[in-house]
Protein backbone atom coordinates (compact mmCIF):
# COMPACT_ATOMS: atom_id res chain seq x y z
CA UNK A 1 0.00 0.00 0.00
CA UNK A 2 1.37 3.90 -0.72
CA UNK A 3 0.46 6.72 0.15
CA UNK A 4 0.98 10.75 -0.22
CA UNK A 5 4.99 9.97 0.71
CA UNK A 6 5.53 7.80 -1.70
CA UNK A 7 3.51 8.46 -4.37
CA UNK A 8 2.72 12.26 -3.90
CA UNK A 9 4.39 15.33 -5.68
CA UNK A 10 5.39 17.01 -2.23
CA UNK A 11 8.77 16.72 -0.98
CA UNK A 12 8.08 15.57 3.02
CA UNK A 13 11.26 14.10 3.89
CA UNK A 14 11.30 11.39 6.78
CA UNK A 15 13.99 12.68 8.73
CA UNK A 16 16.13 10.14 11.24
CA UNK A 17 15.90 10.61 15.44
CA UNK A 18 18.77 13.00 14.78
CA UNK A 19 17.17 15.32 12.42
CA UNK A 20 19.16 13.55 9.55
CA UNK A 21 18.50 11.77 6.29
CA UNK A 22 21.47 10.02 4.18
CA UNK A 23 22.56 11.09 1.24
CA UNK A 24 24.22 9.16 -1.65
CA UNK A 25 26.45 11.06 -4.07
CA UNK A 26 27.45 9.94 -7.32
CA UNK A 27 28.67 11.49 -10.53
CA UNK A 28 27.00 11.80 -13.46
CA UNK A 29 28.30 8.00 -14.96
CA UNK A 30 26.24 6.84 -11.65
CA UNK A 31 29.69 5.79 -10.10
CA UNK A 32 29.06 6.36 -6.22
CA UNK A 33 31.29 9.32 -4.71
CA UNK A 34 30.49 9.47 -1.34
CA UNK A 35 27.81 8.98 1.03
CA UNK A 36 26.75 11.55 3.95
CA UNK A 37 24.24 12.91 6.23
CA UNK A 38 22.02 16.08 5.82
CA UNK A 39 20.14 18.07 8.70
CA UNK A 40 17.15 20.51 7.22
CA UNK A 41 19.94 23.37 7.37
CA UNK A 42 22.28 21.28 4.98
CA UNK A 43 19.57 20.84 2.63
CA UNK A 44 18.69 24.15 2.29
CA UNK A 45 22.03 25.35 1.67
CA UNK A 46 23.00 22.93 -1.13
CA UNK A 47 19.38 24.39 -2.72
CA UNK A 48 20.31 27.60 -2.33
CA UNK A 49 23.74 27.66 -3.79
CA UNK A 50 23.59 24.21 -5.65
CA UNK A 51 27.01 23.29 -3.97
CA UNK A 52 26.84 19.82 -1.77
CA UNK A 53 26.75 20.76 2.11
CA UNK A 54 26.02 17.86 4.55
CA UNK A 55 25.73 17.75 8.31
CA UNK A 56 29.64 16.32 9.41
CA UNK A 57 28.77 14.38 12.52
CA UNK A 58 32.30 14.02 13.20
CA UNK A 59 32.65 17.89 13.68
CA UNK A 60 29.07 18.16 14.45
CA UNK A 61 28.83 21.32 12.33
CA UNK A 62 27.24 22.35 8.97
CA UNK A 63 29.77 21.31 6.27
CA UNK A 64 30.18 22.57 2.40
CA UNK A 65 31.99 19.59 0.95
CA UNK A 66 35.11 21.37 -0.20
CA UNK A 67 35.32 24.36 1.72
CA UNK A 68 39.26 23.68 2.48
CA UNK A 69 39.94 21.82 -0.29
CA UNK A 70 38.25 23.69 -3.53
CA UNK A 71 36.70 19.84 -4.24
CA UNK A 72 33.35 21.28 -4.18
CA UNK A 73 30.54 19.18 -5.62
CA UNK A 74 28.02 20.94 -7.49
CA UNK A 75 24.63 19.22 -7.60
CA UNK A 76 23.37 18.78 -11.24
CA UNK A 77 20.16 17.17 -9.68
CA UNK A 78 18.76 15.43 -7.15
CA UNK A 79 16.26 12.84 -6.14
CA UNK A 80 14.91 11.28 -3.50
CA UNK A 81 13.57 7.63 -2.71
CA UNK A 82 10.40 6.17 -2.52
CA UNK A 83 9.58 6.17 1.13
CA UNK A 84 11.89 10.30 1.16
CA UNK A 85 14.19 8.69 3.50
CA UNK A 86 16.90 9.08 1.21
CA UNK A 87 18.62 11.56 -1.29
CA UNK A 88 20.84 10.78 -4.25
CA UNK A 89 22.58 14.01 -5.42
CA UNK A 90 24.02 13.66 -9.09
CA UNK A 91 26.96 15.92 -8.86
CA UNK A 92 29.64 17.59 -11.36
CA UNK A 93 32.88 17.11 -8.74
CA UNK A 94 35.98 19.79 -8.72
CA UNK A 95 38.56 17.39 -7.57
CA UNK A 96 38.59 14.22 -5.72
CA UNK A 97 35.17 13.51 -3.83
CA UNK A 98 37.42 11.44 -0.40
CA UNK A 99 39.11 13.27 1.80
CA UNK A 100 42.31 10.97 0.98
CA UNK A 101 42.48 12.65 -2.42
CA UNK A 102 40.90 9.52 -3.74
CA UNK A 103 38.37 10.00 -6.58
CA UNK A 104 35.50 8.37 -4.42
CA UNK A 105 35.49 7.19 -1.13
CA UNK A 106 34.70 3.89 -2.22
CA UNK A 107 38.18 3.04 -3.45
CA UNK A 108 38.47 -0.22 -1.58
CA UNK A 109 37.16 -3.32 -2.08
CA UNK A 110 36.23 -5.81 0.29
CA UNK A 111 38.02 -9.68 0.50
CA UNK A 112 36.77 -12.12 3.35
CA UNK A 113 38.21 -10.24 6.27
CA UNK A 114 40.75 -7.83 4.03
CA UNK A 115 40.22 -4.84 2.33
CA UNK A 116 42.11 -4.50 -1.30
CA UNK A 117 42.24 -1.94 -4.05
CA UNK A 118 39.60 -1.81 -6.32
């Protein structure tokens, strides 16, 4: 069964206990980037200036991905899933999306117990 949430034309996220709902980044092939949080202030901010920001719960602060770096992603569009518990943001990156100045943060891949380049 749906219902206005799923089916509806009304964005009515379902935000997490902490105000949060996670976001999945990729670039415009669809490879996946990076995936983060956003608070309601994060969201409106990436609207607004169509740059990524996400709440960092590590710093536990507002954060525009790239603000030290210059890797800025800018959001070329963005959806959400069926139940709005979710966003994908289809973004054009500056630089490398990971902090460890690899392309995506996904640049491991996972053997038995071992983790391996991918």
């Amino acid at each position: 069964m749906t219902n206005d949430r799923e089916t509806g034309d009304r964005l009515d996220l379902r935000w997490d206990v902490a105000g949060l709902v996670t976001a999945v980044v990729t670039d415009r092939a669809g490879a996946v980037l990076m995936v983060a949080h956003m608070d309601r202030q994060a969201l409106a901010a990436t609207q607004a200036s169509g740059d990524a920001h996400f709440w960092s719960r590590s710093r536990r602060r507002l954060w525009k991905k790239g603000e030290t770096s210059g890797n800025v992603l800018r959001v070329i569009e963005m959806r959400v899933d069926c139940d709005q518990d979710a966003l994908w943001l289809i973004c054009e990156p500056a630089g490398p999306a990971c902090h460890t100045g690899a392309r995506s943060c996904f640049y491991r891949k996972v053997d038995g117990d071992r983790l391996c380049a991918s």
